[in-house]
N, C-alpha and C. Protein backbone atom coordinates (compact mmCIF):
# COMPACT_ATOMS: atom_id res chain seq x y z
N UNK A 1 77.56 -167.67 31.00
CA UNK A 1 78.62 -167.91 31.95
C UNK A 1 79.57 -166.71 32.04
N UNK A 2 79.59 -165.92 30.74
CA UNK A 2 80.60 -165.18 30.71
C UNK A 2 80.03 -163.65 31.64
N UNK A 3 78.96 -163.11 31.42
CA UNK A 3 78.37 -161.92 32.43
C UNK A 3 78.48 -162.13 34.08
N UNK A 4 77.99 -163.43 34.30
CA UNK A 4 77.99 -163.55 36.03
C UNK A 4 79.76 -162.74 36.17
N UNK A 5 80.24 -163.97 35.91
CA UNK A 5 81.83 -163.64 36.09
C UNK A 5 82.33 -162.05 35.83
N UNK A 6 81.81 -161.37 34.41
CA UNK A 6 82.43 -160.02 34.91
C UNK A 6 81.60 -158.95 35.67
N UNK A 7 80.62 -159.60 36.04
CA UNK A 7 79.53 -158.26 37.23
C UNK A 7 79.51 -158.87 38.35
N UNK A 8 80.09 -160.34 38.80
CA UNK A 8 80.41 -160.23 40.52
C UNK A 8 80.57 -159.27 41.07
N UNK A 9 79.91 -159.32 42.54
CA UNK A 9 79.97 -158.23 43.29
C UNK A 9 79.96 -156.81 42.86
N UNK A 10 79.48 -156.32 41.33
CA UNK A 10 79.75 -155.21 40.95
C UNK A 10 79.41 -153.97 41.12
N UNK A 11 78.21 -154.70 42.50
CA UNK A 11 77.40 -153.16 43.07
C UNK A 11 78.83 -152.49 44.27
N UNK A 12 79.67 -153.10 44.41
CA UNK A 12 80.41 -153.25 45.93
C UNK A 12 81.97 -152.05 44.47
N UNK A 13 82.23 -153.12 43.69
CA UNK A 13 83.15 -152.30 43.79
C UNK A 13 83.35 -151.56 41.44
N UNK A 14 82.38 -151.58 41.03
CA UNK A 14 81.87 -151.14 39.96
C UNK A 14 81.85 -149.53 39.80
N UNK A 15 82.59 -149.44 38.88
CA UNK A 15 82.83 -147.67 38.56
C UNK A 15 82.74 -146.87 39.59
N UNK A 16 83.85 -147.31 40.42
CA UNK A 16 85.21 -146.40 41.30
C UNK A 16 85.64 -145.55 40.98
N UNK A 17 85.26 -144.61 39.51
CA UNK A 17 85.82 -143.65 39.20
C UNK A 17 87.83 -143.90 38.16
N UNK A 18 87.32 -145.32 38.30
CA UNK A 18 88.70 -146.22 37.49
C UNK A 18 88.27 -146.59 36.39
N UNK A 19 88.27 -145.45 34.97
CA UNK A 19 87.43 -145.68 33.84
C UNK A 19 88.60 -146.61 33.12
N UNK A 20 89.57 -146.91 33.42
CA UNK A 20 90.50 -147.95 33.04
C UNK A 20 90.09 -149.15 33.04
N UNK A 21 90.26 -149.77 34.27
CA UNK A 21 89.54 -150.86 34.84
C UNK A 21 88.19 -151.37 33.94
N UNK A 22 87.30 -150.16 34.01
CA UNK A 22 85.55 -150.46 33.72
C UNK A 22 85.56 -150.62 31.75
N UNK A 23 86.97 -149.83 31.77
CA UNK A 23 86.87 -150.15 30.13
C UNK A 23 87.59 -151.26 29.77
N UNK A 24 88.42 -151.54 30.54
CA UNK A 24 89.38 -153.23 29.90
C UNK A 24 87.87 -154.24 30.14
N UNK A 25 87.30 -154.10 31.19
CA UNK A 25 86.14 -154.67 31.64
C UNK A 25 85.34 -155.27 30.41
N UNK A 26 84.86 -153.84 29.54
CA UNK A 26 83.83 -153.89 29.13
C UNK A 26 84.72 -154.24 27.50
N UNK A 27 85.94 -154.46 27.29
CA UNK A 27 86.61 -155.03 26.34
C UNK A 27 86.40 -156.69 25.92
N UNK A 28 86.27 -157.17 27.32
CA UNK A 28 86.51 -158.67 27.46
C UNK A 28 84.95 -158.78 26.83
N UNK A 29 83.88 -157.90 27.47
CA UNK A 29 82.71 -158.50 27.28
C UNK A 29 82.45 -158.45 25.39
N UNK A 30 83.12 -157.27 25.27
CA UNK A 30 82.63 -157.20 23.96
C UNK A 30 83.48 -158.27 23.09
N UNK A 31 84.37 -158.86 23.54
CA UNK A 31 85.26 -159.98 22.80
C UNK A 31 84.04 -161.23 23.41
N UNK A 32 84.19 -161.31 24.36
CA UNK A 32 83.44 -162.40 24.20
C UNK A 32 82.42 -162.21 22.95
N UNK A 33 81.47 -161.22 22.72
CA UNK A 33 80.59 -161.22 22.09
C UNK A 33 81.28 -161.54 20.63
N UNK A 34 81.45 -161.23 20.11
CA UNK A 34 82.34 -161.78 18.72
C UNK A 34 82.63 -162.99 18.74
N UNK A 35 82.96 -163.82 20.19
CA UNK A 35 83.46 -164.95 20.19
C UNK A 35 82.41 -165.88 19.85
N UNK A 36 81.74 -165.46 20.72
CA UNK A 36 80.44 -165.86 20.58
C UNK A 36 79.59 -166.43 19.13
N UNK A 37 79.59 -165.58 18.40
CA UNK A 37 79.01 -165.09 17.41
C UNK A 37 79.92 -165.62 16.02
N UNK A 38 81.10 -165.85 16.42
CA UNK A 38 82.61 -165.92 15.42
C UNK A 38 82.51 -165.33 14.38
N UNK A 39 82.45 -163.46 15.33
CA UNK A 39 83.23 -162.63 14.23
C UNK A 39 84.27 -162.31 14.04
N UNK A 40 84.83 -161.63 13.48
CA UNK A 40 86.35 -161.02 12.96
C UNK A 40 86.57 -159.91 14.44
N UNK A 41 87.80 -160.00 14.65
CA UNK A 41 88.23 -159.25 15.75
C UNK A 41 88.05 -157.97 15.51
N UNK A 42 88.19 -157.32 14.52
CA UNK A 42 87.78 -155.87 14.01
C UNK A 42 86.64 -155.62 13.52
N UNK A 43 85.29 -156.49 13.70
CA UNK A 43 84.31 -156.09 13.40
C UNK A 43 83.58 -155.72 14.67
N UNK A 44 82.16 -155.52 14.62
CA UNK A 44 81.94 -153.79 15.58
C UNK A 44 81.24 -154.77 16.64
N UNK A 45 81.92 -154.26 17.51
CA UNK A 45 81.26 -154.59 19.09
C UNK A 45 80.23 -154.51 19.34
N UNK A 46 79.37 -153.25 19.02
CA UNK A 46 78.22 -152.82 19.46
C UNK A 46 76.91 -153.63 18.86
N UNK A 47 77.53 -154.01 17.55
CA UNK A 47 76.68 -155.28 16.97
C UNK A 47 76.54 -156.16 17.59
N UNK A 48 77.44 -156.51 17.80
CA UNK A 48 77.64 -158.05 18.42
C UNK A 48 76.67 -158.01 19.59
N UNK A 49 76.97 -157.06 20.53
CA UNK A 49 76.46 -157.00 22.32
C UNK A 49 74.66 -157.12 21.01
N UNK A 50 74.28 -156.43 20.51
CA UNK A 50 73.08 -155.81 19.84
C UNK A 50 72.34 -157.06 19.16
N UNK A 51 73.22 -157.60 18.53
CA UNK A 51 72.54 -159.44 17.96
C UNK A 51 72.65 -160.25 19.29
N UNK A 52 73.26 -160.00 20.11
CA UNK A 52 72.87 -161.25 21.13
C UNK A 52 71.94 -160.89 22.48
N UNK A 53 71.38 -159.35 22.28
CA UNK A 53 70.64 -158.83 23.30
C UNK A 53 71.31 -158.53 24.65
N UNK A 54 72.23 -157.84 24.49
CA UNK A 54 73.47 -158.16 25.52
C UNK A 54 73.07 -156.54 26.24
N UNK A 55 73.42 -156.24 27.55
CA UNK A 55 73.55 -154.69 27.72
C UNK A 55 74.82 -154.46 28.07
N UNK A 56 75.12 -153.17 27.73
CA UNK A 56 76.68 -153.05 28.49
C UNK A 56 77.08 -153.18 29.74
N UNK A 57 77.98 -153.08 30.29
CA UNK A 57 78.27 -153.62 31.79
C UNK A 57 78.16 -152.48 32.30
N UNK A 58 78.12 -151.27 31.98
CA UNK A 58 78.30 -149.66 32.65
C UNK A 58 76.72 -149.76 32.94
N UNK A 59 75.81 -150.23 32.05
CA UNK A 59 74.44 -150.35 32.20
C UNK A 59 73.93 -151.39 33.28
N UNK A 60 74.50 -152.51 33.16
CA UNK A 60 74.25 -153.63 33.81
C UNK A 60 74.30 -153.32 35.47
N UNK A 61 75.71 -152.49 35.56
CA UNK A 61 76.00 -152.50 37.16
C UNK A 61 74.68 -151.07 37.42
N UNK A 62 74.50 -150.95 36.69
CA UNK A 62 73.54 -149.50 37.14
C UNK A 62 72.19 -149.93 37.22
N UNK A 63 71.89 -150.66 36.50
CA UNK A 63 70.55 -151.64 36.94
C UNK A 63 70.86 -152.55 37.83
N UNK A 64 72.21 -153.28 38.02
CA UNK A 64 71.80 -153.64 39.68
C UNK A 64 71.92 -152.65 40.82
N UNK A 65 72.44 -151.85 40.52
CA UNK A 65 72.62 -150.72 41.90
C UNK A 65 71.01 -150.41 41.86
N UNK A 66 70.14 -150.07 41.11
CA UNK A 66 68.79 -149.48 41.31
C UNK A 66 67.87 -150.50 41.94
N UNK A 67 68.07 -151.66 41.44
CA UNK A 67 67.67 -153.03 42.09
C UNK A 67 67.77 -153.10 43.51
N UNK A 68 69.12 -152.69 43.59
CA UNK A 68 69.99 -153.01 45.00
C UNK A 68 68.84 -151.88 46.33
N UNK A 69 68.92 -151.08 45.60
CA UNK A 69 68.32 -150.25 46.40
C UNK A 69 66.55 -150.08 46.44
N UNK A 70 66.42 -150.79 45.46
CA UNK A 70 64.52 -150.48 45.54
C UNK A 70 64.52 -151.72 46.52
N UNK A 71 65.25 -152.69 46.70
CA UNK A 71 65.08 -153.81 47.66
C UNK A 71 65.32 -153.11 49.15
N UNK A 72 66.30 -152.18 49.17
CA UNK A 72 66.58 -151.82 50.34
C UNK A 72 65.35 -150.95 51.02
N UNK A 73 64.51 -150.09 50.09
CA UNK A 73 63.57 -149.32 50.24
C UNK A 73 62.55 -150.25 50.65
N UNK A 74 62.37 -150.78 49.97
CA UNK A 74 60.97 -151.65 50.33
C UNK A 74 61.18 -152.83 51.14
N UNK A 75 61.97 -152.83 51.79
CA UNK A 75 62.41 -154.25 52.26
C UNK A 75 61.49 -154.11 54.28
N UNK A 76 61.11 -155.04 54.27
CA UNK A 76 60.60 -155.05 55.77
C UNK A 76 61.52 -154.95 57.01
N UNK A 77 63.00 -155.36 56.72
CA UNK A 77 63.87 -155.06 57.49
C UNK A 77 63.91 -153.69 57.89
N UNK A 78 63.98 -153.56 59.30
CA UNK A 78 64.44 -152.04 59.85
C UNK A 78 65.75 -152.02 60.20
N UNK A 79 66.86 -152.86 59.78
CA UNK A 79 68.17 -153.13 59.93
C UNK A 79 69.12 -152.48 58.51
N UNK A 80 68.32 -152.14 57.92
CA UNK A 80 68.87 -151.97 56.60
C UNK A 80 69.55 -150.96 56.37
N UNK A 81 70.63 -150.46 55.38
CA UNK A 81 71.48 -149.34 55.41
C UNK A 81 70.94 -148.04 55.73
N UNK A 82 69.38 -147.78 55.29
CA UNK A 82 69.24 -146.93 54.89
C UNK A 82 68.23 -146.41 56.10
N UNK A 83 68.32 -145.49 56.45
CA UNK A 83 67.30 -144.66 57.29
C UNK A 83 66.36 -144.54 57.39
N UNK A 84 65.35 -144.71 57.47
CA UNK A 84 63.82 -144.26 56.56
C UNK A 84 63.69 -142.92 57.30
N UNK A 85 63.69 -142.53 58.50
CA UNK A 85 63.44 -141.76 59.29
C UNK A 85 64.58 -140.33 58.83
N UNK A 86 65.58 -140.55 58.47
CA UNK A 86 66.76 -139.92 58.54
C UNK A 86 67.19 -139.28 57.02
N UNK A 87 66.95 -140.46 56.00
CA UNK A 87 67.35 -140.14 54.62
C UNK A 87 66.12 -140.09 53.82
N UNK A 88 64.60 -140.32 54.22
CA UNK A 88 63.55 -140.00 53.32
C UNK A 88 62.40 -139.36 54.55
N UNK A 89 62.16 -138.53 53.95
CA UNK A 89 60.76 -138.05 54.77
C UNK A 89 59.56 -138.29 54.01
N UNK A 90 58.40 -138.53 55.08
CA UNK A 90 56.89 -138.62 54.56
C UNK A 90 56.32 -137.11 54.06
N UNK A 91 56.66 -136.46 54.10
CA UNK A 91 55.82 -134.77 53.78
C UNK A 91 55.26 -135.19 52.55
N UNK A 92 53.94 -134.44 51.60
CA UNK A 92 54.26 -134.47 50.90
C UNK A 92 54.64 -133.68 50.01
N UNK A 93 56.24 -133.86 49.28
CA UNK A 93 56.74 -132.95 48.66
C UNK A 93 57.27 -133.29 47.19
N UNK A 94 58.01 -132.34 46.50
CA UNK A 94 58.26 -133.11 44.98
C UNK A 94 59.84 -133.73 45.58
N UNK A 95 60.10 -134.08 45.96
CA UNK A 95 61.62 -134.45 46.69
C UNK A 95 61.57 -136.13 48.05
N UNK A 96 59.80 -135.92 48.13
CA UNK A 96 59.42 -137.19 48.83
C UNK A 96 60.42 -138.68 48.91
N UNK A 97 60.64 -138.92 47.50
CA UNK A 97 61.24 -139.92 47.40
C UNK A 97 62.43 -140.25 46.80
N UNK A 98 63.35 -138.94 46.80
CA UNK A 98 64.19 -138.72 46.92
C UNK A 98 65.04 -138.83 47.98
N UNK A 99 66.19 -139.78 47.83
CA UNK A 99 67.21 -140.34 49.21
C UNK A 99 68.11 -139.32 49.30
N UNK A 100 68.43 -139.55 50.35
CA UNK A 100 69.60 -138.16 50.56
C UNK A 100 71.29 -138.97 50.40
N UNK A 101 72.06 -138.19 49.75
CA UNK A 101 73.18 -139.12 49.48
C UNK A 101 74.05 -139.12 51.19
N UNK A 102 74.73 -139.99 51.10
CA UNK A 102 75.84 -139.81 52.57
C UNK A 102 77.17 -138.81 52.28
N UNK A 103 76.55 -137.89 53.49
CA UNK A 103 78.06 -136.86 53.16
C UNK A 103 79.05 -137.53 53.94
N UNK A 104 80.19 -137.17 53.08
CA UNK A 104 81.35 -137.36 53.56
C UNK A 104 82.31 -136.37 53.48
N UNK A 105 83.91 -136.44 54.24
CA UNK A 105 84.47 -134.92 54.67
C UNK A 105 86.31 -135.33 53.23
N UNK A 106 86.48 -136.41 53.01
CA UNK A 106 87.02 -137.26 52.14
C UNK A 106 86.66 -137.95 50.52
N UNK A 107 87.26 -138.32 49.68
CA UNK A 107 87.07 -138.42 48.40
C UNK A 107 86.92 -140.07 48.72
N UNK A 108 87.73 -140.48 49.61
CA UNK A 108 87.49 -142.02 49.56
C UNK A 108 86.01 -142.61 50.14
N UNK A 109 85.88 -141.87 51.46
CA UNK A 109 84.51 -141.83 51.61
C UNK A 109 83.36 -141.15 50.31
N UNK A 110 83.32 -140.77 49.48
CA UNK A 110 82.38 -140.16 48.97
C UNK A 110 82.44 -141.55 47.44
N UNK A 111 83.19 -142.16 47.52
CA UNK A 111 83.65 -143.78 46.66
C UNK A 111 82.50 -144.90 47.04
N UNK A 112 81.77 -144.75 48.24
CA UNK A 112 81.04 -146.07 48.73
C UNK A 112 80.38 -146.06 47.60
N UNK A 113 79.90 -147.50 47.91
CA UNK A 113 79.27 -148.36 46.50
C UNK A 113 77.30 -147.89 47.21
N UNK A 114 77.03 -147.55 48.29
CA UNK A 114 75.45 -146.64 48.43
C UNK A 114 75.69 -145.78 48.09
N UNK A 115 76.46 -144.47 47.64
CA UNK A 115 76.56 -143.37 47.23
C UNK A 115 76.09 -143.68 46.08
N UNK A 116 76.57 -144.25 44.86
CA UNK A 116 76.78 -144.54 43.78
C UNK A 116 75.42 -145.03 43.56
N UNK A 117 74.91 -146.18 44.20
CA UNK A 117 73.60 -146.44 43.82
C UNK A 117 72.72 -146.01 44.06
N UNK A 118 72.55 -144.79 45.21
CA UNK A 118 71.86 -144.08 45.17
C UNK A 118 71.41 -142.66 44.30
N UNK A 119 72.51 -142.07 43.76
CA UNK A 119 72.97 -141.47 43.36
C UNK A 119 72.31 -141.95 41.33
N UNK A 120 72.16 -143.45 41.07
CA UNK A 120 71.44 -144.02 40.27
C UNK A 120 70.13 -143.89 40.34
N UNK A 121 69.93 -144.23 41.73
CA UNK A 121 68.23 -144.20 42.16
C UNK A 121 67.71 -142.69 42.40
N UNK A 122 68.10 -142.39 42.16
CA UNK A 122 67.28 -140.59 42.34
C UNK A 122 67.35 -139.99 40.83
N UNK A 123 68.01 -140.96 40.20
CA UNK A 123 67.87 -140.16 38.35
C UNK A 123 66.75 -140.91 37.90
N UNK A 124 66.12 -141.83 38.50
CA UNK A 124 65.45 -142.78 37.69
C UNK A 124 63.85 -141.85 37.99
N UNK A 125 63.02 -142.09 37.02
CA UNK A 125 61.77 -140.92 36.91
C UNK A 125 61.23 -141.85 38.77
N UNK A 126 60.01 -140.61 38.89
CA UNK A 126 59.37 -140.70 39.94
C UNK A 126 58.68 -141.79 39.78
N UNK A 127 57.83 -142.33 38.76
CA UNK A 127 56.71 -143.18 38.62
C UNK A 127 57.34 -144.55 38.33
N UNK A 128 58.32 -144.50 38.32
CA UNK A 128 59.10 -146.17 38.25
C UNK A 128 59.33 -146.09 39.96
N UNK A 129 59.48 -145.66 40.75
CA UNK A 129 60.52 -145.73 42.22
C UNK A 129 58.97 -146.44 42.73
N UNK A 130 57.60 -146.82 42.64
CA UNK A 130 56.82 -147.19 43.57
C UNK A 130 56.04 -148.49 42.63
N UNK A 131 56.47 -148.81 41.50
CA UNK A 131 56.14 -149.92 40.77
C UNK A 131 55.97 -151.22 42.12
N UNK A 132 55.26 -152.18 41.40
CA UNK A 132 56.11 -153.83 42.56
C UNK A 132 57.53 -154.25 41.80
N UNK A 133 58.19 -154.81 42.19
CA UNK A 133 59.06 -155.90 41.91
C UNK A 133 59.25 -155.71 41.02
N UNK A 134 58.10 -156.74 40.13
CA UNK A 134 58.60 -157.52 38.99
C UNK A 134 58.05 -156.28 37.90
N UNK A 135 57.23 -155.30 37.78
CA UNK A 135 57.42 -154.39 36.79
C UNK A 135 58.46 -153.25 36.89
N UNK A 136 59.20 -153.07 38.25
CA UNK A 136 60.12 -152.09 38.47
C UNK A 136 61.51 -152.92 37.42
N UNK A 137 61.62 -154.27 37.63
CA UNK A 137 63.03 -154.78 36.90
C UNK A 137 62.31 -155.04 35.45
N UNK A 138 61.18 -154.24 34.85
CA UNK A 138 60.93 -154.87 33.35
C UNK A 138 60.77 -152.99 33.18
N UNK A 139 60.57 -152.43 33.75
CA UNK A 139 60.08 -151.25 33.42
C UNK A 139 61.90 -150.63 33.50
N UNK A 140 62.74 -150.82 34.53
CA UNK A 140 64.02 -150.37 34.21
C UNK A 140 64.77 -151.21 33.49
N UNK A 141 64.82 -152.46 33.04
CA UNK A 141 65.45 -152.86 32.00
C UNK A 141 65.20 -152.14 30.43
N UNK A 142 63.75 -152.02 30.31
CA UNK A 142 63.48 -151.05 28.90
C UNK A 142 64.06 -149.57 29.37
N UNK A 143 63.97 -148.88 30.17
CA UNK A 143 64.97 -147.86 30.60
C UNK A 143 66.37 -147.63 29.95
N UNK A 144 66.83 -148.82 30.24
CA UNK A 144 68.08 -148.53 30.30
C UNK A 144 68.51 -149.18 29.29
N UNK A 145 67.66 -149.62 28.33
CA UNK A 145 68.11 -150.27 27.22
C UNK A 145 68.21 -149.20 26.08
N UNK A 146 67.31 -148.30 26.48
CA UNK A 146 67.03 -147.04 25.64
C UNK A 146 67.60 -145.81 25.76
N UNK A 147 68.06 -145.67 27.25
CA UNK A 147 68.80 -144.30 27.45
C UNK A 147 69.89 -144.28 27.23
N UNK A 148 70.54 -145.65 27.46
CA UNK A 148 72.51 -145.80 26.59
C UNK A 148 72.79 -146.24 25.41
């Protein structure tokens, strides 16, 4: 109960560059985890998230942003944010499937929550971006369980 509640909407407005915010954030989660568990308030967080199989929330919103966007890629909609024509080309090149980020002429514009997840999705190796579905969210959950 306690994760839904702090990753609502977190692809929309999740590490804004407000490492304040994302760290009181990721305070609550790690209290919960102790709570959880009923440890001592000064014993170690990272345990706790670690005995209950927990990922961090800096991780969490970054696996849904990659989510967010392999849906957008593969999605049958031609309504969708993303260009196919405009932000990926067919050539074939080492850069193929690589998205192009959205320029902007402003800092607030360069804040959107597709920047950011895209910007996720182009670090992630080549041979995960064309998986199906259900091994792309098992193949980046071990990802990202391992790289933070």
């Amino acid at each position: 109960m306690v994760i839904p509640i702090l990753e609502y909407a977190s692809i929309v407005w999740g590490d804004k560059n407000n490492k304040v915010l994302m760290d009181s954030i990721q305070v609550l989660q790690s209290r919960a985890a102790k709570m959880v568990l009923d440890r001592a308030p000064h014993s170690s967080s990272t345990e706790a998230l670690a005995d209950l199989n927990w990922v961090n929330l800096t991780t969490r919103r970054q696996m849904k942003r990659c989510l967010y966007i392999y849906n957008l890629i593969n999605s049958d909609n031609r309504n969708n944010m993303i260009i196919r024509g405009l932000d990926r080309h067919s050539r074939n090149t080492r850069s193929k499937d690589t998205v192009r980020i959205i320029k902007s002429d402003t800092n607030w514009g360069l804040l959107r929550s597709l920047n950011s997840a895209l910007l996720d999705w182009n670090a992630l190796p080549m041979e995960m971006r064309n998986l199906s579905y259900n091994a792309f969210r098992i193949s980046l959950h071990n990802t990202c369980r391992f790289k933070f």
